[in-house]
Every structure is written in structure tokens, then in C-alpha cells.
PDB file of N, CA and C in Angstrom:
ATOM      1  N   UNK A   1       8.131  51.087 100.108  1.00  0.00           N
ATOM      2  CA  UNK A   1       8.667  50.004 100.935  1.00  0.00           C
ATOM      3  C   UNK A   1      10.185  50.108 101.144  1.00  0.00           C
ATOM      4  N   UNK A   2      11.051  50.368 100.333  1.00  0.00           N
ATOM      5  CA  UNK A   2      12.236  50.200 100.313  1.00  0.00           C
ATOM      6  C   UNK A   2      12.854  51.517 101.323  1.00  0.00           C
ATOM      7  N   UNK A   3      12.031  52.395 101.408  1.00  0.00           N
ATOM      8  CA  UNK A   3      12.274  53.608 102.522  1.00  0.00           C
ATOM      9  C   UNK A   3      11.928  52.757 103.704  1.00  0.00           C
ATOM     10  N   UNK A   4      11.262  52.057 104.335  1.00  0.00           N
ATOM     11  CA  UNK A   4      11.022  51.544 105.516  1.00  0.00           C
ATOM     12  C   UNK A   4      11.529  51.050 105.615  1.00  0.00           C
ATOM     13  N   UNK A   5      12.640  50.159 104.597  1.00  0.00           N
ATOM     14  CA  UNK A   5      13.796  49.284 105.341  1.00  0.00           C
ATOM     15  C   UNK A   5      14.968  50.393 105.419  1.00  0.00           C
ATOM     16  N   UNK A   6      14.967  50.778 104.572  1.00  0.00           N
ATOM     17  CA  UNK A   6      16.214  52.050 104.743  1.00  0.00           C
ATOM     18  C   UNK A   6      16.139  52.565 106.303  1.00  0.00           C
ATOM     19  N   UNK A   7      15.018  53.064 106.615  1.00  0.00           N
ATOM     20  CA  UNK A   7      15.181  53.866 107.777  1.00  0.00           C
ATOM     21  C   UNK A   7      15.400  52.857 109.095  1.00  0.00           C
ATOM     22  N   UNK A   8      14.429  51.289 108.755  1.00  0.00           N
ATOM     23  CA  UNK A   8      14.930  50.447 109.593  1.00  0.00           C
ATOM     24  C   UNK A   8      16.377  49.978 109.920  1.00  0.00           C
ATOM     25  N   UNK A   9      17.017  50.164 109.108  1.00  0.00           N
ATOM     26  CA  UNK A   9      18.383  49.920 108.403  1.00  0.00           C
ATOM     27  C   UNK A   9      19.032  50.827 109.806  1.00  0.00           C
ATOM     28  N   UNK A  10      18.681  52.193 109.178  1.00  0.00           N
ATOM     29  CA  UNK A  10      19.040  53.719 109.451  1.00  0.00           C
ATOM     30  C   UNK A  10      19.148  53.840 111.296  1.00  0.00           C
ATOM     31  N   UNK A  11      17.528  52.827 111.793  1.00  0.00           N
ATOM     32  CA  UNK A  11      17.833  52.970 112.848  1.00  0.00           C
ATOM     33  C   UNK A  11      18.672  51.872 113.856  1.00  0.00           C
ATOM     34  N   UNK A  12      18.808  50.939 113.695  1.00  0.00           N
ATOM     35  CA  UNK A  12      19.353  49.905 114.066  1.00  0.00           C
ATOM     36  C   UNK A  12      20.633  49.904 114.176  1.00  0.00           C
ATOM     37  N   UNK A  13      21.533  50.958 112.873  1.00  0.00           N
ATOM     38  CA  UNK A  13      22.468  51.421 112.875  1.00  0.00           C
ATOM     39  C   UNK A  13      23.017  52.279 114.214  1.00  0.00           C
ATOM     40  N   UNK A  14      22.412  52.862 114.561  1.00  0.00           N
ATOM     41  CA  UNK A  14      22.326  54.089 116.203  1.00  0.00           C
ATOM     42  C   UNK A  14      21.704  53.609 117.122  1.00  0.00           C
ATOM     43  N   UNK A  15      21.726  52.652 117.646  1.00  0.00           N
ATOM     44  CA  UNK A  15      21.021  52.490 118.841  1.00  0.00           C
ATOM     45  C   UNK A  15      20.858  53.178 119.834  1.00  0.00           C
ATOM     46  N   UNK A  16      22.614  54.131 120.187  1.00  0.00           N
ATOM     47  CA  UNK A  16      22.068  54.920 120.925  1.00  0.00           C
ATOM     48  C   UNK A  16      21.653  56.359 121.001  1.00  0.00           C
ATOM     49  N   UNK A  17      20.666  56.599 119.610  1.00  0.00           N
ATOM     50  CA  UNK A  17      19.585  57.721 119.912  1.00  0.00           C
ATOM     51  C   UNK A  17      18.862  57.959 120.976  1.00  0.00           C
ATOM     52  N   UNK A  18      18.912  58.867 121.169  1.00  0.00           N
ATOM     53  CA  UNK A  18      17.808  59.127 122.186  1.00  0.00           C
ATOM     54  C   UNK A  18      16.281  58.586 122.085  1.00  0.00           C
ATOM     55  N   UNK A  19      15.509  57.891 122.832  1.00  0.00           N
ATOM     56  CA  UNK A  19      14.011  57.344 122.592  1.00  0.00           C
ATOM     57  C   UNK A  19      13.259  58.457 121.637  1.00  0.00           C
ATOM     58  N   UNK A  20      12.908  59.350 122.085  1.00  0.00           N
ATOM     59  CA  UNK A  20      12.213  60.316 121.610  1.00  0.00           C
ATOM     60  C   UNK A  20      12.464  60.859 120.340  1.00  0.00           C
ATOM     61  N   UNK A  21      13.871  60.610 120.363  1.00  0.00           N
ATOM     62  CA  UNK A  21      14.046  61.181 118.630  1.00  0.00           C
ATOM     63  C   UNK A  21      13.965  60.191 117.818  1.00  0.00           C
ATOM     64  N   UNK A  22      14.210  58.609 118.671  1.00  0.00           N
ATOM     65  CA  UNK A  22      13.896  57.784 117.709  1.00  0.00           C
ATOM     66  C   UNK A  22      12.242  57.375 117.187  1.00  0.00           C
ATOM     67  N   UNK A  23      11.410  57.909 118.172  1.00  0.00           N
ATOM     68  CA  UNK A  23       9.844  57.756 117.758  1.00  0.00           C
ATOM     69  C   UNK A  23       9.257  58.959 116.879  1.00  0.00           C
ATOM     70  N   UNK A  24       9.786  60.366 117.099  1.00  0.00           N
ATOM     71  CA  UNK A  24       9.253  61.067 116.175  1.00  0.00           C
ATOM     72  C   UNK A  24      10.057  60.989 115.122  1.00  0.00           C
ATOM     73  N   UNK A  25      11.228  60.890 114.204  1.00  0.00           N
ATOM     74  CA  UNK A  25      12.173  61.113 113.243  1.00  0.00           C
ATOM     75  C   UNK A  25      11.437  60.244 112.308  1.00  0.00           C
ATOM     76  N   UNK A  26      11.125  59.053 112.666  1.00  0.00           N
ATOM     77  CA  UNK A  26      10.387  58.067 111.379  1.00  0.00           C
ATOM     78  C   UNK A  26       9.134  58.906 110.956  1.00  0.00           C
ATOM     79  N   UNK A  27       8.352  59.220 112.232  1.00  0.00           N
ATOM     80  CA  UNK A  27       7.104  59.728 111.693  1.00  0.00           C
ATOM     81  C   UNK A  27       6.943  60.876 110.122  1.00  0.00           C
ATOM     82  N   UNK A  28       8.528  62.099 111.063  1.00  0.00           N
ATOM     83  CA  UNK A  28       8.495  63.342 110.450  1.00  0.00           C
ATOM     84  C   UNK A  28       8.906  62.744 108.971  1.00  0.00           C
ATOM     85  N   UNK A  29       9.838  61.419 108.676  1.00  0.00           N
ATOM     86  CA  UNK A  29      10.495  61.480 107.377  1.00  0.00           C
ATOM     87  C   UNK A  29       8.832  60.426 106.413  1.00  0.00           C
ATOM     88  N   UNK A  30       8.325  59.626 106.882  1.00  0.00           N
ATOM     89  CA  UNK A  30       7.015  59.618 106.688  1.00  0.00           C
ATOM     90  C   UNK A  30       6.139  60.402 105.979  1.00  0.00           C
ATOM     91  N   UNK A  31       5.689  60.982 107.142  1.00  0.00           N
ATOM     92  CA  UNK A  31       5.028  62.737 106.697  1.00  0.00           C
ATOM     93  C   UNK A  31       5.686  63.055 105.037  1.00  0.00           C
ATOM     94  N   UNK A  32       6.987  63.390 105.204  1.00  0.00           N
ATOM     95  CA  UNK A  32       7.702  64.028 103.968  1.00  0.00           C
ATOM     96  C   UNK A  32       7.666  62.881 102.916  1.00  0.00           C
ATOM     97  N   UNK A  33       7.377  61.964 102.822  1.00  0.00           N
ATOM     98  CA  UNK A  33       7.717  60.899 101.798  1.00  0.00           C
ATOM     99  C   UNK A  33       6.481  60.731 101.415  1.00  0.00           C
ATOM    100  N   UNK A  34       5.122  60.965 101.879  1.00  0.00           N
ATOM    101  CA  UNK A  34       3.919  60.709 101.646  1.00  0.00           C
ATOM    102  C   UNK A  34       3.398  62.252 100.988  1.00  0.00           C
ATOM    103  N   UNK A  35       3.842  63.294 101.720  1.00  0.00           N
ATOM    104  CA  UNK A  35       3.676  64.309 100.937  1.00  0.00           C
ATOM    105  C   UNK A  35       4.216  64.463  99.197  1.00  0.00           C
ATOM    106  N   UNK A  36       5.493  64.298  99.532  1.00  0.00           N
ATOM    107  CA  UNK A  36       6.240  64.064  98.398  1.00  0.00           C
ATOM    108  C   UNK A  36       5.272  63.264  97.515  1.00  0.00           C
ATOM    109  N   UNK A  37       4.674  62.100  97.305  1.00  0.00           N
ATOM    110  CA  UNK A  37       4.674  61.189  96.859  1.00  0.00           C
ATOM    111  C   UNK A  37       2.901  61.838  96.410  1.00  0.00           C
ATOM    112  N   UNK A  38       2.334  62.481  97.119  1.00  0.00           N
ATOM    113  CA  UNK A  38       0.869  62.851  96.621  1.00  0.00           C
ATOM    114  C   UNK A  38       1.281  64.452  95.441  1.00  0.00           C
ATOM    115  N   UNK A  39       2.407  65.199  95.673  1.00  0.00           N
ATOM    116  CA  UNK A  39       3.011  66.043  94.790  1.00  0.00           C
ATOM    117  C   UNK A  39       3.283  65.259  93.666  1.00  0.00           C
ATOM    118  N   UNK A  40       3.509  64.326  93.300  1.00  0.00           N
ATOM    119  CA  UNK A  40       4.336  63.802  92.228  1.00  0.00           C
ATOM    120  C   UNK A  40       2.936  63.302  91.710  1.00  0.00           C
ATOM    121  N   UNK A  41       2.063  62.998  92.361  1.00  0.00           N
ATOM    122  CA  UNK A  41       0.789  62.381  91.606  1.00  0.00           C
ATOM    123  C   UNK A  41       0.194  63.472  91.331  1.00  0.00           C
ATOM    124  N   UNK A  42      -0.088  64.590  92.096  1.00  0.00           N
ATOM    125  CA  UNK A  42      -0.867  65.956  91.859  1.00  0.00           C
ATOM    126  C   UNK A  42      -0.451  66.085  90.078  1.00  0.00           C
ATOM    127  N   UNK A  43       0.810  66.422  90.087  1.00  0.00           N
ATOM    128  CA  UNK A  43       1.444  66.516  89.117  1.00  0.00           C
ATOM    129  C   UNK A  43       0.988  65.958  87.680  1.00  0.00           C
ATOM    130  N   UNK A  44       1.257  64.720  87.928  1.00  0.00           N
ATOM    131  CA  UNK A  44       0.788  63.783  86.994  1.00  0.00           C
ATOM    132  C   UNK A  44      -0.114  63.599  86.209  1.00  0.00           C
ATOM    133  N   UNK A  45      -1.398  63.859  87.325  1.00  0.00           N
ATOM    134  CA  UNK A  45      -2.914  64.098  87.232  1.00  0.00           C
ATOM    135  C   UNK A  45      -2.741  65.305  86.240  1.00  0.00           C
ATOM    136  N   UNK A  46      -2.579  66.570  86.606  1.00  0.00           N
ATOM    137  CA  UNK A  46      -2.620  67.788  86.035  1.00  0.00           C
ATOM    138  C   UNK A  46      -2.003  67.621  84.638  1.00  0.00           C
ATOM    139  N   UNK A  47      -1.570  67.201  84.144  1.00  0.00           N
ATOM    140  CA  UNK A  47      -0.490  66.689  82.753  1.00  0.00           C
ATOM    141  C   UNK A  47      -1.327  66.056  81.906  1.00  0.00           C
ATOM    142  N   UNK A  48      -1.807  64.668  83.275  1.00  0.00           N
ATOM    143  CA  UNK A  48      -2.421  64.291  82.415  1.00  0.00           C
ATOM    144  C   UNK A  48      -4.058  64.525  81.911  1.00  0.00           C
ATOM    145  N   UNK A  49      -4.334  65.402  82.633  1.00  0.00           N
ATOM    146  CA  UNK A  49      -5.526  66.267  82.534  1.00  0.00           C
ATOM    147  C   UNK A  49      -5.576  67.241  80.855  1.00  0.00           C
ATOM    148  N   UNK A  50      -4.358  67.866  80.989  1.00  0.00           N
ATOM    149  CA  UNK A  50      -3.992  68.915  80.140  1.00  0.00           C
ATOM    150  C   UNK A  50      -3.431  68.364  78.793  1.00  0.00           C
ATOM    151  N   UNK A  51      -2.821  67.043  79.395  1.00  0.00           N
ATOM    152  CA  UNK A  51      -2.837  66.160  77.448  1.00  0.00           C
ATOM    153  C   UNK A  51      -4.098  65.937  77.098  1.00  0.00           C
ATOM    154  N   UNK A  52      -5.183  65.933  77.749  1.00  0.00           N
ATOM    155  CA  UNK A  52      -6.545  64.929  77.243  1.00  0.00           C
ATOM    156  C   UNK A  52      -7.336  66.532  76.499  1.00  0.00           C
ATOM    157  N   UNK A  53      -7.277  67.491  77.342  1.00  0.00           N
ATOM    158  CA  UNK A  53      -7.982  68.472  76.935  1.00  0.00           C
ATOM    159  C   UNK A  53      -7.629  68.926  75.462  1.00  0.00           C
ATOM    160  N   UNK A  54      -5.893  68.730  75.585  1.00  0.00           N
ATOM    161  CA  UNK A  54      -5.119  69.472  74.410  1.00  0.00           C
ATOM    162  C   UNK A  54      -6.081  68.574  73.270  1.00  0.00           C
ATOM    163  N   UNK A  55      -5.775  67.144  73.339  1.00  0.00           N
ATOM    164  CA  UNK A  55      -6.275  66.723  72.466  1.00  0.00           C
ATOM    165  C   UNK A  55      -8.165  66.860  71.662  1.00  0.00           C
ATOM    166  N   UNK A  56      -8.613  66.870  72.689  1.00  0.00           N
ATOM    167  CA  UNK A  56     -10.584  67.164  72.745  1.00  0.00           C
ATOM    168  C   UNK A  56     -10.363  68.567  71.034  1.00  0.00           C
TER     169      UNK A  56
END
């Protein structure tokens, strides 16, 4: 959440962007923040996969 106000922030700041860069730029930083954010769980998972086994 706090990224969607940021970027709301981010855009409101520039109004005058160009349209087009202002409709894809949210998407692309999106994309990257959701990726990001399933890496950090991939992660997690795997750890915590590999503590449970260690222990068995």
C-alpha cells in the first residue's frame, strides 16, 4: 500500500508527463514490486522448507 501512495505522490508531483508514460510507468513499477514481493516469499518458503526437513 504505501508504494501506491508513493507513486500517487510521485505522479501528481509531474503533471506534465507525457499520457502514455504516465499509464504504462505505474504498471511496469507494479510488475517489479509484485515480482519482487513473490521472490522474497519464494525465498522464505524454501528456508522454511529446509528448517523443517533439517529438523525431521
Amino acid at each position: 500500500m504505501p508504494v501506491f501512495l508513493e507513486r500517487a505522490s510521485h505522479e501528481t508531483n509531474h503533471p506534465r508527463m507525457r499520457p502514455q508514460r504516465q499509464g504504462v510507468e505505474p504498471l511496469v513499477r507494479t510488475a517489479i514490486t509484485v515480482r519482487t514481493e513473490l521472490d522474497i516469499a519464494a525465498i522464505f518458503v524454501v528456508l522454511t522448507v529446509s528448517r523443517y526437513c533439517r529438523l525431521q
